[in-house]
PDB file of N, CA and C in Angstrom:
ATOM      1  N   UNK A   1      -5.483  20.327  40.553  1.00  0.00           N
ATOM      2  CA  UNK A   1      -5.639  18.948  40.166  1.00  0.00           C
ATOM      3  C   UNK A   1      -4.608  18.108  40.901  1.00  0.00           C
ATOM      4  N   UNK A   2      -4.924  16.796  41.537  1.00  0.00           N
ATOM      5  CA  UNK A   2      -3.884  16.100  42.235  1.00  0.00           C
ATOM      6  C   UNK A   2      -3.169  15.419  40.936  1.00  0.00           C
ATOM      7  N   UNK A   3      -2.442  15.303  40.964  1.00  0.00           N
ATOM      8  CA  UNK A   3      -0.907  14.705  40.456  1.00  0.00           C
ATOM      9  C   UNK A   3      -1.504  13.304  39.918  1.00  0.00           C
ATOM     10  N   UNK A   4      -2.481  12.061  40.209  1.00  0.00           N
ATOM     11  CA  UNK A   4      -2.668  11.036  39.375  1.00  0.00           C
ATOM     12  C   UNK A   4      -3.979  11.180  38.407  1.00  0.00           C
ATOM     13  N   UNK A   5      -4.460  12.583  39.226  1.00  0.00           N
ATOM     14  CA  UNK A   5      -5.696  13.102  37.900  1.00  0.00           C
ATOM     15  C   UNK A   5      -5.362  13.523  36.575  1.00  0.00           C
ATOM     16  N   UNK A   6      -3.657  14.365  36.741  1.00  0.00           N
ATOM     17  CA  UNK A   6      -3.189  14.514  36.274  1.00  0.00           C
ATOM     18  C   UNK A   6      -2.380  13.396  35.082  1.00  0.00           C
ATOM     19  N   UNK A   7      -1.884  12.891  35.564  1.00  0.00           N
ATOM     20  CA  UNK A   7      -1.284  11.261  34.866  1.00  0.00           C
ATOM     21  C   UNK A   7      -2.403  10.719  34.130  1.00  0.00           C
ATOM     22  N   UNK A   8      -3.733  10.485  34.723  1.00  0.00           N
ATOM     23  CA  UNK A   8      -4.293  10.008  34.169  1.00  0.00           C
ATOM     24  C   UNK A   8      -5.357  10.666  32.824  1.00  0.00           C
ATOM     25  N   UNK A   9      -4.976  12.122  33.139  1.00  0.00           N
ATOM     26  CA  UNK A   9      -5.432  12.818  32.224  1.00  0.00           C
ATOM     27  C   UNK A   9      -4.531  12.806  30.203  1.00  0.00           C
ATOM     28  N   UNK A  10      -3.062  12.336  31.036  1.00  0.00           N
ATOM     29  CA  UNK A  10      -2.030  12.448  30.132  1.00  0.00           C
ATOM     30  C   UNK A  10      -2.062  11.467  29.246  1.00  0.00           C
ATOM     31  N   UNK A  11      -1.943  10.198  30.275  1.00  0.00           N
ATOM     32  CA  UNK A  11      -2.114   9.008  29.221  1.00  0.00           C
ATOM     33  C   UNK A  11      -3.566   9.023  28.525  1.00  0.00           C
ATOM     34  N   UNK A  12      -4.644   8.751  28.762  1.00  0.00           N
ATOM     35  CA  UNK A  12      -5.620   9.455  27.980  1.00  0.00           C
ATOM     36  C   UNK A  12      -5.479  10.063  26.397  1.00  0.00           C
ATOM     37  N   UNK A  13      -5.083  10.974  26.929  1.00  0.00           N
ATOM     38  CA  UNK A  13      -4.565  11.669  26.074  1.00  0.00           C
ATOM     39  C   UNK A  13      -3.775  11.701  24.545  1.00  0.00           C
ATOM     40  N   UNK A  14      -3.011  10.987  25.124  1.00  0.00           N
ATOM     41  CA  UNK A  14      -1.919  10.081  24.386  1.00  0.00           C
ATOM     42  C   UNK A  14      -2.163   8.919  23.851  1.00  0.00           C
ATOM     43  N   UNK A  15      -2.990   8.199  24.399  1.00  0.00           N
ATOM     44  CA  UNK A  15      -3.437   6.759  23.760  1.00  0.00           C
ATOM     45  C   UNK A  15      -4.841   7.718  22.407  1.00  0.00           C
ATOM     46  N   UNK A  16      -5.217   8.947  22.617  1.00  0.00           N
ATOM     47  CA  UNK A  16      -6.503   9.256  21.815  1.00  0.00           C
ATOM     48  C   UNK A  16      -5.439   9.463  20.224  1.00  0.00           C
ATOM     49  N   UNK A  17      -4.300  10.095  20.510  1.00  0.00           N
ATOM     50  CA  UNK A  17      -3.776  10.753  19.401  1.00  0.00           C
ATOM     51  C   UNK A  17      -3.470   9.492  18.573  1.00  0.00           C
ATOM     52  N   UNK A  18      -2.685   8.691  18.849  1.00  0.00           N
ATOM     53  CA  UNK A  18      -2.354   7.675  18.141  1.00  0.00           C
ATOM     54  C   UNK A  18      -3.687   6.913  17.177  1.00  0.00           C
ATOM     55  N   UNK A  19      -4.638   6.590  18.309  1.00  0.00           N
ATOM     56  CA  UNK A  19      -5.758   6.361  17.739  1.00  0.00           C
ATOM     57  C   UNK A  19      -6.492   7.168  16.768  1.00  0.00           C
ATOM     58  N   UNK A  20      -6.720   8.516  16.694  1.00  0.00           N
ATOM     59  CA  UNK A  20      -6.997   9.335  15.613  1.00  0.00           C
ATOM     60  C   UNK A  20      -6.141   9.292  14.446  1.00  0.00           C
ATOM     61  N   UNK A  21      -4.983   9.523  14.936  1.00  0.00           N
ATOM     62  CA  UNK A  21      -4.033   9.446  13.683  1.00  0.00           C
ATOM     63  C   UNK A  21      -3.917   7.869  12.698  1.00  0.00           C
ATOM     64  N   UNK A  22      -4.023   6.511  13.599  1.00  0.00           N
ATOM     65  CA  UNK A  22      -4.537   5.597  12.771  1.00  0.00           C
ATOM     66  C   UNK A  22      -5.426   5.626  12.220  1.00  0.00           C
ATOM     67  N   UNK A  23      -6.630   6.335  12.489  1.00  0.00           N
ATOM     68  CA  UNK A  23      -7.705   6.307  12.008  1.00  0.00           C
ATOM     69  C   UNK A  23      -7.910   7.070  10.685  1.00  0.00           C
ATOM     70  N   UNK A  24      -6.986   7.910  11.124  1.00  0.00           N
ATOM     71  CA  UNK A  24      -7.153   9.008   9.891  1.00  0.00           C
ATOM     72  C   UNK A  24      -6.048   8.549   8.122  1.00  0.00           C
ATOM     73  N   UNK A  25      -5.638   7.145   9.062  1.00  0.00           N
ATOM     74  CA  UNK A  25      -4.378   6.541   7.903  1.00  0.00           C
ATOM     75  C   UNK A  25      -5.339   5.646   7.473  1.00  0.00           C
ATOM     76  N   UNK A  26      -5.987   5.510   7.944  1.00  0.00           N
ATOM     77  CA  UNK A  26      -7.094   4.159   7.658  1.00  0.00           C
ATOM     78  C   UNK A  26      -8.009   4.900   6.392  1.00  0.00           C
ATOM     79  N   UNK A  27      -8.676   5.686   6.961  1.00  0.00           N
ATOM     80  CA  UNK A  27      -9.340   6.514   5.797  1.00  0.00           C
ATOM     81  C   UNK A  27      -8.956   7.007   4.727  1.00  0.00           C
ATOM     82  N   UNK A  28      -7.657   7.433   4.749  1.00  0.00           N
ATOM     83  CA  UNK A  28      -6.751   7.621   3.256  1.00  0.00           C
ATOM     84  C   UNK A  28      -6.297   6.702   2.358  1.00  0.00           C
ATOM     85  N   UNK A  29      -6.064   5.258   3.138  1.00  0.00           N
ATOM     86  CA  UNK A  29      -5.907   3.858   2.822  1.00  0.00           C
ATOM     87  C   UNK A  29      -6.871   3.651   1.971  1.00  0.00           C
ATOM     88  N   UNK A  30      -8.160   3.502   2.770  1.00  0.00           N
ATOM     89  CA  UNK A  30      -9.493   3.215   2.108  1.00  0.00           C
ATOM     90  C   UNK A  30      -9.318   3.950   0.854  1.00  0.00           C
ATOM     91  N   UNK A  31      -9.559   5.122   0.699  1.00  0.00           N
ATOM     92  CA  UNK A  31      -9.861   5.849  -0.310  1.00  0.00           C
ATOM     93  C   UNK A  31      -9.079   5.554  -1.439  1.00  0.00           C
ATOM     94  N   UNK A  32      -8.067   4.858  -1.421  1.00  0.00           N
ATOM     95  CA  UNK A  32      -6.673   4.858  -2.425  1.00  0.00           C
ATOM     96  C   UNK A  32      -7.061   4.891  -3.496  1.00  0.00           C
ATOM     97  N   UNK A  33      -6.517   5.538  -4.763  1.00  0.00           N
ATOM     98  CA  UNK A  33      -7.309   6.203  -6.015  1.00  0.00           C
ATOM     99  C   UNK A  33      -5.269   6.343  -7.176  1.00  0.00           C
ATOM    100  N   UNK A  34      -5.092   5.364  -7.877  1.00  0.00           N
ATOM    101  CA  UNK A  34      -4.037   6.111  -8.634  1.00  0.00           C
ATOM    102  C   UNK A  34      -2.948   5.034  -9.022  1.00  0.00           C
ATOM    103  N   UNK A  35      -2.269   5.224  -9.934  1.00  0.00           N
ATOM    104  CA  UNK A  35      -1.736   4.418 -10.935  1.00  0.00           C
ATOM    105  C   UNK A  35       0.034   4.422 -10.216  1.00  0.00           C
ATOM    106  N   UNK A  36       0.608   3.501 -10.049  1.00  0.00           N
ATOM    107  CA  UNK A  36       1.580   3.033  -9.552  1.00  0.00           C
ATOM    108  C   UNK A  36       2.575   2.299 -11.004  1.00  0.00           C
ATOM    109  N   UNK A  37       3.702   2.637 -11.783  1.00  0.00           N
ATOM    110  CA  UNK A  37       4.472   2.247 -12.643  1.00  0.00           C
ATOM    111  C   UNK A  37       5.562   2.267 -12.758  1.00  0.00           C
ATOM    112  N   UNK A  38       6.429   1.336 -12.613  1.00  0.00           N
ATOM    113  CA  UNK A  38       7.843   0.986 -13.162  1.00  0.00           C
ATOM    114  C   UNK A  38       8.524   2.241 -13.988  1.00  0.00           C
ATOM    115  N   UNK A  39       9.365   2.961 -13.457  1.00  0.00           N
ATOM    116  CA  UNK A  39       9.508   4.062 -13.956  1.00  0.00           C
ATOM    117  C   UNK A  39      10.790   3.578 -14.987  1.00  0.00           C
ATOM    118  N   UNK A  40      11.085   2.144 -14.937  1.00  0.00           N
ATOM    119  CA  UNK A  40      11.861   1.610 -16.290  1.00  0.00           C
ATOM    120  C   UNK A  40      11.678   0.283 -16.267  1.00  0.00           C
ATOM    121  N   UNK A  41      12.480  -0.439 -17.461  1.00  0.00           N
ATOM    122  CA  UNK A  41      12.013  -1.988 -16.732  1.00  0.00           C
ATOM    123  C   UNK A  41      13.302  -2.475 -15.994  1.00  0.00           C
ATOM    124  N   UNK A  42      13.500  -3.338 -14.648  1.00  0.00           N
ATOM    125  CA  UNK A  42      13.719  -4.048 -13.717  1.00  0.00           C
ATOM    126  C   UNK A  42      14.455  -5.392 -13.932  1.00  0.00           C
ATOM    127  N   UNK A  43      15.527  -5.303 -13.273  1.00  0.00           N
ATOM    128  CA  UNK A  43      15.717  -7.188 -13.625  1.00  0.00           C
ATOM    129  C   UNK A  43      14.606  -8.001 -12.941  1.00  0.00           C
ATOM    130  N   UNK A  44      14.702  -9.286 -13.894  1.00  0.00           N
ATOM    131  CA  UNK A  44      13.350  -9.690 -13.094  1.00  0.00           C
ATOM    132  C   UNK A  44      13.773 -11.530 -13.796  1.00  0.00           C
ATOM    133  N   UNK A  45      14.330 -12.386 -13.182  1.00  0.00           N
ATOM    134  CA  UNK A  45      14.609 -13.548 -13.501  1.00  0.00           C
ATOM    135  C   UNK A  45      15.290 -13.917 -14.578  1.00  0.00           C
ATOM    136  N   UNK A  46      16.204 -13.108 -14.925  1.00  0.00           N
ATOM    137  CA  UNK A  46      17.098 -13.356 -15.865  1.00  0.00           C
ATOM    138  C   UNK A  46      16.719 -12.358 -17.307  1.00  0.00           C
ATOM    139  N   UNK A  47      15.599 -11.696 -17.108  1.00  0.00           N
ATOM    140  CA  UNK A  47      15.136 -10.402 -17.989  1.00  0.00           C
ATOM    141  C   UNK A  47      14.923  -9.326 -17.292  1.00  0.00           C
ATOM    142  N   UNK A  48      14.061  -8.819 -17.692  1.00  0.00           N
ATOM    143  CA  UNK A  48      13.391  -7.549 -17.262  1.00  0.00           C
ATOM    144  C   UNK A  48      12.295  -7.446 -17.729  1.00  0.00           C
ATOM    145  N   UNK A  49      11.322  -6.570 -16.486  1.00  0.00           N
ATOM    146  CA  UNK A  49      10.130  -6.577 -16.127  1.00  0.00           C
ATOM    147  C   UNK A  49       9.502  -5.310 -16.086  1.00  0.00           C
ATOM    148  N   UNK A  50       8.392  -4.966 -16.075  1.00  0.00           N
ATOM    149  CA  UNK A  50       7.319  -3.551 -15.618  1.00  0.00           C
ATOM    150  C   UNK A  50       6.098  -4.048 -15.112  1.00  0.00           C
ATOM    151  N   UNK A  51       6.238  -3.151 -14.140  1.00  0.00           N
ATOM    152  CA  UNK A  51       4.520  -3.386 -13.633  1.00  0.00           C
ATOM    153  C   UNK A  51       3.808  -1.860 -13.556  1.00  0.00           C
ATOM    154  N   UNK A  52       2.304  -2.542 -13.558  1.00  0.00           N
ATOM    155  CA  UNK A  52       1.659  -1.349 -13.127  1.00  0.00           C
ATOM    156  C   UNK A  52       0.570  -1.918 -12.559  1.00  0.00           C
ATOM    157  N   UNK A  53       0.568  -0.907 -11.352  1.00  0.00           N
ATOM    158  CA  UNK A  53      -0.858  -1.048 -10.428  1.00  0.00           C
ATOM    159  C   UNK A  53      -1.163   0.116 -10.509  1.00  0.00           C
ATOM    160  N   UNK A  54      -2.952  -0.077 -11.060  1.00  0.00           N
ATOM    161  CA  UNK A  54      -4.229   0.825 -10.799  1.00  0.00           C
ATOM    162  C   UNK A  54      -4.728   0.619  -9.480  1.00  0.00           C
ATOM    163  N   UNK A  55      -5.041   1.734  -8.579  1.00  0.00           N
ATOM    164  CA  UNK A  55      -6.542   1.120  -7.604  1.00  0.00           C
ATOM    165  C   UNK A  55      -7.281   2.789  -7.649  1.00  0.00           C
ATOM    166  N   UNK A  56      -8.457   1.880  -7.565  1.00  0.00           N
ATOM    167  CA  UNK A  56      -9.722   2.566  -8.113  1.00  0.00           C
ATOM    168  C   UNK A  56     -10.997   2.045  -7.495  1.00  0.00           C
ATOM    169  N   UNK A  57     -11.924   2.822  -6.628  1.00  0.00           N
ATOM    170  CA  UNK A  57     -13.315   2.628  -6.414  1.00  0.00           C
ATOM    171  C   UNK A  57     -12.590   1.272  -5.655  1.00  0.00           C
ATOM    172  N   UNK A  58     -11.604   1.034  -5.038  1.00  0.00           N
ATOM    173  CA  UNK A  58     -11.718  -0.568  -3.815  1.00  0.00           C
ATOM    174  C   UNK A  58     -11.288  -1.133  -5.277  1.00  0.00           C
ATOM    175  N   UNK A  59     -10.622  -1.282  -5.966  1.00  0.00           N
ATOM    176  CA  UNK A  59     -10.108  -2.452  -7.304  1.00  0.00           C
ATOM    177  C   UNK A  59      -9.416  -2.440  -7.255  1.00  0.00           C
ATOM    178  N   UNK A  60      -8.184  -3.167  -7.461  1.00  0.00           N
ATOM    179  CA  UNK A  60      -6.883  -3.216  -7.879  1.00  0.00           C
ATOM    180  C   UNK A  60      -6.530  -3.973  -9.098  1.00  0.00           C
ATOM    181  N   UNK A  61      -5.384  -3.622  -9.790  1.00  0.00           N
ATOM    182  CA  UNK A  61      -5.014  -3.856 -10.989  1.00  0.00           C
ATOM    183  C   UNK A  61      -3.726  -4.274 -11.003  1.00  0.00           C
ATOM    184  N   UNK A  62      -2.712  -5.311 -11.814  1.00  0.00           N
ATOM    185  CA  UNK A  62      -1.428  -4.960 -11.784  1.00  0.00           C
ATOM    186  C   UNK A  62      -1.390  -5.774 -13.026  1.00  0.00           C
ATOM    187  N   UNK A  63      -0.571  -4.918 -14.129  1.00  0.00           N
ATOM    188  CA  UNK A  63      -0.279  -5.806 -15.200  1.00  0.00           C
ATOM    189  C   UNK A  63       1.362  -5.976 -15.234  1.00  0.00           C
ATOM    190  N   UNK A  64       1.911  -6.879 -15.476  1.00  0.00           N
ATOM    191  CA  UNK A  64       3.392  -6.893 -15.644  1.00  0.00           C
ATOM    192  C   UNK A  64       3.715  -7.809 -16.821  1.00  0.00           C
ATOM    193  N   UNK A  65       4.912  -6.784 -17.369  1.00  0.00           N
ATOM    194  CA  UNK A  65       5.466  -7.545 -19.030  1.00  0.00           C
ATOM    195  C   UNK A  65       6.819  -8.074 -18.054  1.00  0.00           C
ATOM    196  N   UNK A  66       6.943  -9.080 -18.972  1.00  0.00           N
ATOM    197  CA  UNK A  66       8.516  -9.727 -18.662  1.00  0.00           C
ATOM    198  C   UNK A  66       8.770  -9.719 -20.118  1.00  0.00           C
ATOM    199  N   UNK A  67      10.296  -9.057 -20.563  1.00  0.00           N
ATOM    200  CA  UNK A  67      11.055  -9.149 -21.371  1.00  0.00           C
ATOM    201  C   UNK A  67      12.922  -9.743 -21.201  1.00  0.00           C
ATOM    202  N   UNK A  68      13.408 -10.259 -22.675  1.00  0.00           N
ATOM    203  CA  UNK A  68      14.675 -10.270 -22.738  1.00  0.00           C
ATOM    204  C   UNK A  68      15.545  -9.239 -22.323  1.00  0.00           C
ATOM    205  N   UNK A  69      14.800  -7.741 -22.797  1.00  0.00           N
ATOM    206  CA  UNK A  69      15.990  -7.019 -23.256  1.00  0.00           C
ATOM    207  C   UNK A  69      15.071  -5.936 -21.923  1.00  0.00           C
ATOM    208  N   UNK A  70      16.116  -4.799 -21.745  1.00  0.00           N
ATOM    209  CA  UNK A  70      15.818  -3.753 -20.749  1.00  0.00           C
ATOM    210  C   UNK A  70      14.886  -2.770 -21.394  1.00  0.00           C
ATOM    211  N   UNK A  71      14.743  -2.741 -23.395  1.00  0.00           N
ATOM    212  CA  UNK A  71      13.922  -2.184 -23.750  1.00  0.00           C
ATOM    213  C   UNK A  71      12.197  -2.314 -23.421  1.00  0.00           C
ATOM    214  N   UNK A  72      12.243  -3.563 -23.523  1.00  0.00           N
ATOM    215  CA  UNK A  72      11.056  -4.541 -23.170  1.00  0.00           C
ATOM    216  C   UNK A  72      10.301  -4.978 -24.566  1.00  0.00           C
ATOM    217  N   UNK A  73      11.177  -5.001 -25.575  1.00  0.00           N
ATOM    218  CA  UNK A  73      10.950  -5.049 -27.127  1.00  0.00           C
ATOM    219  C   UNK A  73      10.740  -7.024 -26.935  1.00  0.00           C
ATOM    220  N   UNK A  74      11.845  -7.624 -26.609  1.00  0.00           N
ATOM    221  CA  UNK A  74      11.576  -8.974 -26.327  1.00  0.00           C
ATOM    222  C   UNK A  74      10.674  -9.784 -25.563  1.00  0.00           C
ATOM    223  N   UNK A  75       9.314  -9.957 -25.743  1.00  0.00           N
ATOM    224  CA  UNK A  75       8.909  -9.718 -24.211  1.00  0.00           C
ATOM    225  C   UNK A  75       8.487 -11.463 -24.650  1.00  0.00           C
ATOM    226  N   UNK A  76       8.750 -11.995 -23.387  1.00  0.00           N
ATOM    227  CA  UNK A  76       8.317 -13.422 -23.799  1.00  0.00           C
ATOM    228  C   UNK A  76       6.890 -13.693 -22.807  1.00  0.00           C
ATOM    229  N   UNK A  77       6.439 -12.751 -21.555  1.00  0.00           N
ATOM    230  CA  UNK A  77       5.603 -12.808 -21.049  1.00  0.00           C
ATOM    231  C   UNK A  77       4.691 -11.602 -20.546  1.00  0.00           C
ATOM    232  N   UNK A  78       3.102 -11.810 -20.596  1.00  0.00           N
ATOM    233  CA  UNK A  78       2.212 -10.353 -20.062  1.00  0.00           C
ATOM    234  C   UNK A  78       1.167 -11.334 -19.288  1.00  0.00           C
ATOM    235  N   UNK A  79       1.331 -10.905 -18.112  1.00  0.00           N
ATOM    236  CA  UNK A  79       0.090 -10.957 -17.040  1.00  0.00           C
ATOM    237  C   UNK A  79      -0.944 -10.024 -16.425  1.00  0.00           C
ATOM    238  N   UNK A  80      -1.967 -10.578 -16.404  1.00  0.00           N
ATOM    239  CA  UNK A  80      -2.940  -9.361 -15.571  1.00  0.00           C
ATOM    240  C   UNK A  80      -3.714  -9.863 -14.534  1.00  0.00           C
ATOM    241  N   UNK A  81      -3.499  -8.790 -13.393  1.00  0.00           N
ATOM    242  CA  UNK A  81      -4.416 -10.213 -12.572  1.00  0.00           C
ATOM    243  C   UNK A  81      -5.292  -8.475 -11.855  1.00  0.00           C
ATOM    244  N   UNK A  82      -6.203  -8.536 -10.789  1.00  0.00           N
ATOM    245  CA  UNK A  82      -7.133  -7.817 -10.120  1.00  0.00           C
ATOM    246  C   UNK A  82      -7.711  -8.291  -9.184  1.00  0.00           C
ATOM    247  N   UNK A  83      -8.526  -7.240  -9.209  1.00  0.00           N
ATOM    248  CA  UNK A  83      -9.790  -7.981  -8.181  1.00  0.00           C
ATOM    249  C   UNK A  83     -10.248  -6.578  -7.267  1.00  0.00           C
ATOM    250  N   UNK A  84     -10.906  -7.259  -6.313  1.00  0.00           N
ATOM    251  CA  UNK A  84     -11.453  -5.658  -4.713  1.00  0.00           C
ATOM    252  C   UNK A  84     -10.829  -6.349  -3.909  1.00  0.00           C
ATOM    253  N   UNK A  85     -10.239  -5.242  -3.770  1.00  0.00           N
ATOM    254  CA  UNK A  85     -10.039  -5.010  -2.222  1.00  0.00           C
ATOM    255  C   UNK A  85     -10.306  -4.508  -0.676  1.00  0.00           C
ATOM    256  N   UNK A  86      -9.866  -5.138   0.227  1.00  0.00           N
ATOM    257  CA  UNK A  86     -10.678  -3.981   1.828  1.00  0.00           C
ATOM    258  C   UNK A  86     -10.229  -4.462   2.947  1.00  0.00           C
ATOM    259  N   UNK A  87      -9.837  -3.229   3.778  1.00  0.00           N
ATOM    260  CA  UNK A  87      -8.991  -3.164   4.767  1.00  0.00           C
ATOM    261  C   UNK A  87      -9.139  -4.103   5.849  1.00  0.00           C
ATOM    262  N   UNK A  88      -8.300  -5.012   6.087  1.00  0.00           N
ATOM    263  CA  UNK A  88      -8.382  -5.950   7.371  1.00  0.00           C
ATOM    264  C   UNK A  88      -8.262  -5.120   8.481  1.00  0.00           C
ATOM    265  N   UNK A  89      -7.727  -6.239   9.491  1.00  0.00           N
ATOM    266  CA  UNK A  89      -7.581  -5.720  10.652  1.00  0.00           C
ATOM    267  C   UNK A  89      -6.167  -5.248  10.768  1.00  0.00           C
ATOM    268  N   UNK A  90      -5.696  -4.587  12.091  1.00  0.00           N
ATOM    269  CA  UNK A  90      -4.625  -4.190  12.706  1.00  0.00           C
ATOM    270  C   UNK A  90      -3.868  -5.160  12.586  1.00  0.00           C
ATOM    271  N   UNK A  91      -2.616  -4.942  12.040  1.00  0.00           N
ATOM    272  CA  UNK A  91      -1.010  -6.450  11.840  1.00  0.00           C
ATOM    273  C   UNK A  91      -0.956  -6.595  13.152  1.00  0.00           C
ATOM    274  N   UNK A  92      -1.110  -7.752  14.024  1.00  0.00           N
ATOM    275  CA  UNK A  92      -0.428  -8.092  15.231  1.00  0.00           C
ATOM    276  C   UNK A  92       1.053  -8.105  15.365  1.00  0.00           C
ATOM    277  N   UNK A  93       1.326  -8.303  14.288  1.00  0.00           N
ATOM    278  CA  UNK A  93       3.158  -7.838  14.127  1.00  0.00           C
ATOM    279  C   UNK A  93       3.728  -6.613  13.946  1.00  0.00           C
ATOM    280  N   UNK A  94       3.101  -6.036  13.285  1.00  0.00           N
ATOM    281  CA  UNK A  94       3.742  -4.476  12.941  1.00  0.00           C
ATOM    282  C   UNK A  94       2.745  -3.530  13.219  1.00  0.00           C
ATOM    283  N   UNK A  95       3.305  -2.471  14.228  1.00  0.00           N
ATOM    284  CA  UNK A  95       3.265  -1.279  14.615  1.00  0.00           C
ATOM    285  C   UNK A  95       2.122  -0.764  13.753  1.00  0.00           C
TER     286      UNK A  95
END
């Protein structure tokens, strides 16, 4: 093989792996399946907070308590918000 058949065999090569391997992050992305939780509560604006995100079937979930106390016994606020989700494109900024 001459020497730029060669080169050009390499880069090839190299540009495929990256591309598979995004691809294959893409597909695990997609699939995302599982419950994400505050493994205590958080300062969070002068209290403390918990969240939790579900995603499920393309849904996402996140409920978060805001409380006084770190127990989360005080809680002066609960939100829930959701919706579907789905994968954009490639970040022009990040890698």
């Amino acid at each position: 093989m001459r020497c730029d058949t060669c080169l050009t065999l390499a880069a090839a090569l190299a540009a495929a792996v990256p591309a598979a391997a995004a691809e294959a992050q893409r597909d695990r992305l997609a699939a995302l399946h599982g419950i994400w939780a505050s493994p205590s509560a958080e300062p969070w604006y002068g209290g403390y907070g918990t969240r939790e995100f579900v995603f499920r079937d393309r849904r996402w979930s996140l409920t978060f308590t805001h409380a006084l106390d770190a127990t989360v016994t005080q809680r002066t606020f609960h939100f829930r918000t959701g919706g579907a989700w789905r994968l954009g494109a490639a970040s022009p900024a990040v890698p």
